[in-house]
Protein backbone atom coordinates (compact mmCIF):
# COMPACT_ATOMS: atom_id res chain seq x y z
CA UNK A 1 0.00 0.00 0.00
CA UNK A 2 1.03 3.48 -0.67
CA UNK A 3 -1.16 6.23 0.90
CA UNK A 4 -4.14 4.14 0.61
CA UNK A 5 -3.23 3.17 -3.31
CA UNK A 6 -2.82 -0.41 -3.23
CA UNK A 7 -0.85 -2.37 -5.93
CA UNK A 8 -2.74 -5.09 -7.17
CA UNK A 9 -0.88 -8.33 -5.57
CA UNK A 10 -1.70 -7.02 -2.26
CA UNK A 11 -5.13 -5.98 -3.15
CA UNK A 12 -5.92 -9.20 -4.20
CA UNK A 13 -4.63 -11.08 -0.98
CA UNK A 14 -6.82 -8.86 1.03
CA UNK A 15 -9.91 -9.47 -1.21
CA UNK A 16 -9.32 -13.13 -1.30
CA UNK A 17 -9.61 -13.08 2.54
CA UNK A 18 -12.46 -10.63 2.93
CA UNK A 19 -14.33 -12.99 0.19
CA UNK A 20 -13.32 -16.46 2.19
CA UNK A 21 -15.09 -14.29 5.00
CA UNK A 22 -17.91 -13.91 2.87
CA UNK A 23 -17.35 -10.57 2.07
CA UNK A 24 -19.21 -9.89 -1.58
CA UNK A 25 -16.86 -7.49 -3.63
CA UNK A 26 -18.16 -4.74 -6.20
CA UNK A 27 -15.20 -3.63 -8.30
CA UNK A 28 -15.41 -0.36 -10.74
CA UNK A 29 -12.96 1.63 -13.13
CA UNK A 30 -12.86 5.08 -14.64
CA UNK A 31 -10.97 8.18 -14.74
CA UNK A 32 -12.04 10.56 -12.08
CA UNK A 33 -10.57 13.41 -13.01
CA UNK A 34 -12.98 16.02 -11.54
CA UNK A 35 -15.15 14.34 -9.02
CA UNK A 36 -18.57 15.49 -9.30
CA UNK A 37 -22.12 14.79 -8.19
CA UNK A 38 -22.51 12.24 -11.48
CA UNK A 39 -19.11 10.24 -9.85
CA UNK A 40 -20.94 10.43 -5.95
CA UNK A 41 -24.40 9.05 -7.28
CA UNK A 42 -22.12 6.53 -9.16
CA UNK A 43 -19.88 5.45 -6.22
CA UNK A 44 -22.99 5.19 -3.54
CA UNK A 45 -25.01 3.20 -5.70
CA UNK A 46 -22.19 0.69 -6.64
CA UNK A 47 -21.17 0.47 -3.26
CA UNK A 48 -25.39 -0.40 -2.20
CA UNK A 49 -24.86 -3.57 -4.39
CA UNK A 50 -22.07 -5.19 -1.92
CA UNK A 51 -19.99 -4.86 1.17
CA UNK A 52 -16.49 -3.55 -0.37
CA UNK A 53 -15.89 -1.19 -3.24
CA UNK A 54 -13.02 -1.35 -4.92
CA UNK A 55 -12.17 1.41 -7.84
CA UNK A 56 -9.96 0.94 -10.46
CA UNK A 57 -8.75 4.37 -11.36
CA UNK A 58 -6.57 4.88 -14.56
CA UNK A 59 -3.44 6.01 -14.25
CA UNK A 60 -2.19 9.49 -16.42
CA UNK A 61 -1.03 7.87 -19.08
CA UNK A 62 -4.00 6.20 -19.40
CA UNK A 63 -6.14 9.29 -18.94
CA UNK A 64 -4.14 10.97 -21.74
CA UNK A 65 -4.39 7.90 -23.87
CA UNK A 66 -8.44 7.87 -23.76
CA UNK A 67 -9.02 11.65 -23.19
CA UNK A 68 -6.28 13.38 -25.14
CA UNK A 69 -3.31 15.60 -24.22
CA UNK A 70 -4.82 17.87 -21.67
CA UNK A 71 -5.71 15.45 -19.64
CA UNK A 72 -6.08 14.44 -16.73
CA UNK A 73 -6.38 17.86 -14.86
CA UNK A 74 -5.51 16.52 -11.35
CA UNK A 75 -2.53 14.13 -10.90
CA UNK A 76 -3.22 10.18 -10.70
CA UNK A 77 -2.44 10.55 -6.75
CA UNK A 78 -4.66 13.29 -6.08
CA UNK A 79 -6.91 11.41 -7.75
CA UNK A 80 -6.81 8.21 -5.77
CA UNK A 81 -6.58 10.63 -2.23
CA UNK A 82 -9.81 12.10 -3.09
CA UNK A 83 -11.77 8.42 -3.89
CA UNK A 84 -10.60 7.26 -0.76
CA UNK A 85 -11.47 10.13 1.33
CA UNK A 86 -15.66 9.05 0.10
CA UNK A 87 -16.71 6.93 2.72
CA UNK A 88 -18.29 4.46 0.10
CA UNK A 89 -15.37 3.70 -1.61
CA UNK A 90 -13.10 1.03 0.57
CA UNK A 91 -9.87 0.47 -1.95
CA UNK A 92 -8.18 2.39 -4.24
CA UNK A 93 -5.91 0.64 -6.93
CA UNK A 94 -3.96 2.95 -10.14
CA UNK A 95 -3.67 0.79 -13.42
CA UNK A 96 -1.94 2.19 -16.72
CA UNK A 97 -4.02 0.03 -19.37
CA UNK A 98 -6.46 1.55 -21.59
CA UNK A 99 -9.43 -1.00 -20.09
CA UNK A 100 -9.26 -2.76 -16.48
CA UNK A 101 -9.34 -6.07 -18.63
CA UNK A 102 -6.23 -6.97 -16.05
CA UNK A 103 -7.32 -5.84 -12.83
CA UNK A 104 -10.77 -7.80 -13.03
CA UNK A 105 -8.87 -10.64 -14.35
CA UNK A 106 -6.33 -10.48 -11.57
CA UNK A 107 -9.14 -9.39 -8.73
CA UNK A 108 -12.21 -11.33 -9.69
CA UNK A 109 -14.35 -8.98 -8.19
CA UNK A 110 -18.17 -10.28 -7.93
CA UNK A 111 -20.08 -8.04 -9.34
CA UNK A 112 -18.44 -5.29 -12.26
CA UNK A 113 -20.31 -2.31 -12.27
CA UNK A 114 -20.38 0.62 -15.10
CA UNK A 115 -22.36 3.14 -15.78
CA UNK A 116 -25.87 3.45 -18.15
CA UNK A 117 -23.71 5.18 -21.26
CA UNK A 118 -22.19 1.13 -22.03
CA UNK A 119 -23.95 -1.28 -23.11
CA UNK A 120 -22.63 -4.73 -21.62
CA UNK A 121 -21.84 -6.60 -24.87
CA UNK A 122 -19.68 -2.86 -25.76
CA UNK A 123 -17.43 -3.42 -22.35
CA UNK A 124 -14.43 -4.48 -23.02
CA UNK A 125 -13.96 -5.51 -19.82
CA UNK A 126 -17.18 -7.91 -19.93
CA UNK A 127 -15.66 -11.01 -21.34
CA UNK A 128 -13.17 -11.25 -18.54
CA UNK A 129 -16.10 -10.89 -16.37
CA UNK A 130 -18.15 -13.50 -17.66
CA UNK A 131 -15.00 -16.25 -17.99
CA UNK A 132 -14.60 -16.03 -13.94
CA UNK A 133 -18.49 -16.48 -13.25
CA UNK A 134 -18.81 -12.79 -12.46
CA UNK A 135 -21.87 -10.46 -12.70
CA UNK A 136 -21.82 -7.35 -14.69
CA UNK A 137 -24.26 -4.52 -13.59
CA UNK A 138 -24.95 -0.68 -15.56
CA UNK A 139 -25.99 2.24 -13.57
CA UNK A 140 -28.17 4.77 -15.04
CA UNK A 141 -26.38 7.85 -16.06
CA UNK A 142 -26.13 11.61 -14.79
CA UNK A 143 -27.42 13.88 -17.60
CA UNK A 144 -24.88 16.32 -17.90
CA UNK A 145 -22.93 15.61 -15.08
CA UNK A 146 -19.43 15.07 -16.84
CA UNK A 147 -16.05 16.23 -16.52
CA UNK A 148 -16.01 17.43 -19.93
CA UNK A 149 -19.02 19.59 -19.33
CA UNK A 150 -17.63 21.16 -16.02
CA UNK A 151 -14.44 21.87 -18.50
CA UNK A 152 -16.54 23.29 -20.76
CA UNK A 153 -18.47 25.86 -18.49
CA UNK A 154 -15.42 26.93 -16.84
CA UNK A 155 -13.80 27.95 -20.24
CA UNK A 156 -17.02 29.52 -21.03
CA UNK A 157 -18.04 31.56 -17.85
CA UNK A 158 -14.52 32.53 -17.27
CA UNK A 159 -13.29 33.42 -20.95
């Protein structure tokens, strides 16, 4: 562990153990560059559907790679600091590939959880699930409540 960012290996021994305790893990990925209500709606209702929440949060080179040069705004640790300081979320681990195809694989979380803007079949991530026995749930989505739109209204309002 490294202020709260755990690599995967140890991640996964404490999972296995909270699971052999019958501990029913909900894993997620994304970006969370700019936390916003959208991301809190997101985190609370994953975390309703079992007893740990894990978040997979992409690294900066993997934040530049899907969102383009000027991102991420905040750093990959301030990032991860601000996840873990929501008292829904219970782990926080950084990966650096484009899709958390790996970390599910590696974690084998119970239930996969994304939100309403993927379709299940569009996941990359959703084969991986369904190899392991794993359940893959969507969310509905936040109208409007986006990092890019924040972006966007700041450049607008403060131009």
């Amino acid at each position: 562990m490294d202020n709260g960012i755990y690599k995967i290996d140890c991640l996964k021994s404490i999972l296995d153990k909270k699971r052999a305790e019958g501990a029913k893990i909900v894993f997620t990925n994304g970006c969370f560059d700019l936390l916003h209500v959208g991301h809190i709606r997101y985190l609370k209702e994953s975390k309703a559907k079992g007893d740990i929440l894990v978040v997979g949060l992409n690294s900066d080179s993997s934040v530049k790679d899907l969102k383009g040069e000027k991102r991420p705004l905040l750093p990959e640790e301030e990032r991860a600091e601000l996840l873990l300081s929501l008292e829904m979320v219970d782990y926080v681990t950084i990966f650096s590939e484009r899709t958390a195809k790996a970390v599910i694989k590696t974690l084998k979380p119970d239930i996969y959880v994304k939100g309403g803007d993927y379709k299940v079949d569009d996941l990359p991530e959703s084969e991986v699930v369904k190899d392991y026995g794993g359940k893959i749930e969507l969310l509905l989505e936040v109208k409007g409540a986006s990092t890019t739109n924040i972006i966007e209204k700041i450049l607008k309002t403060y131009k």
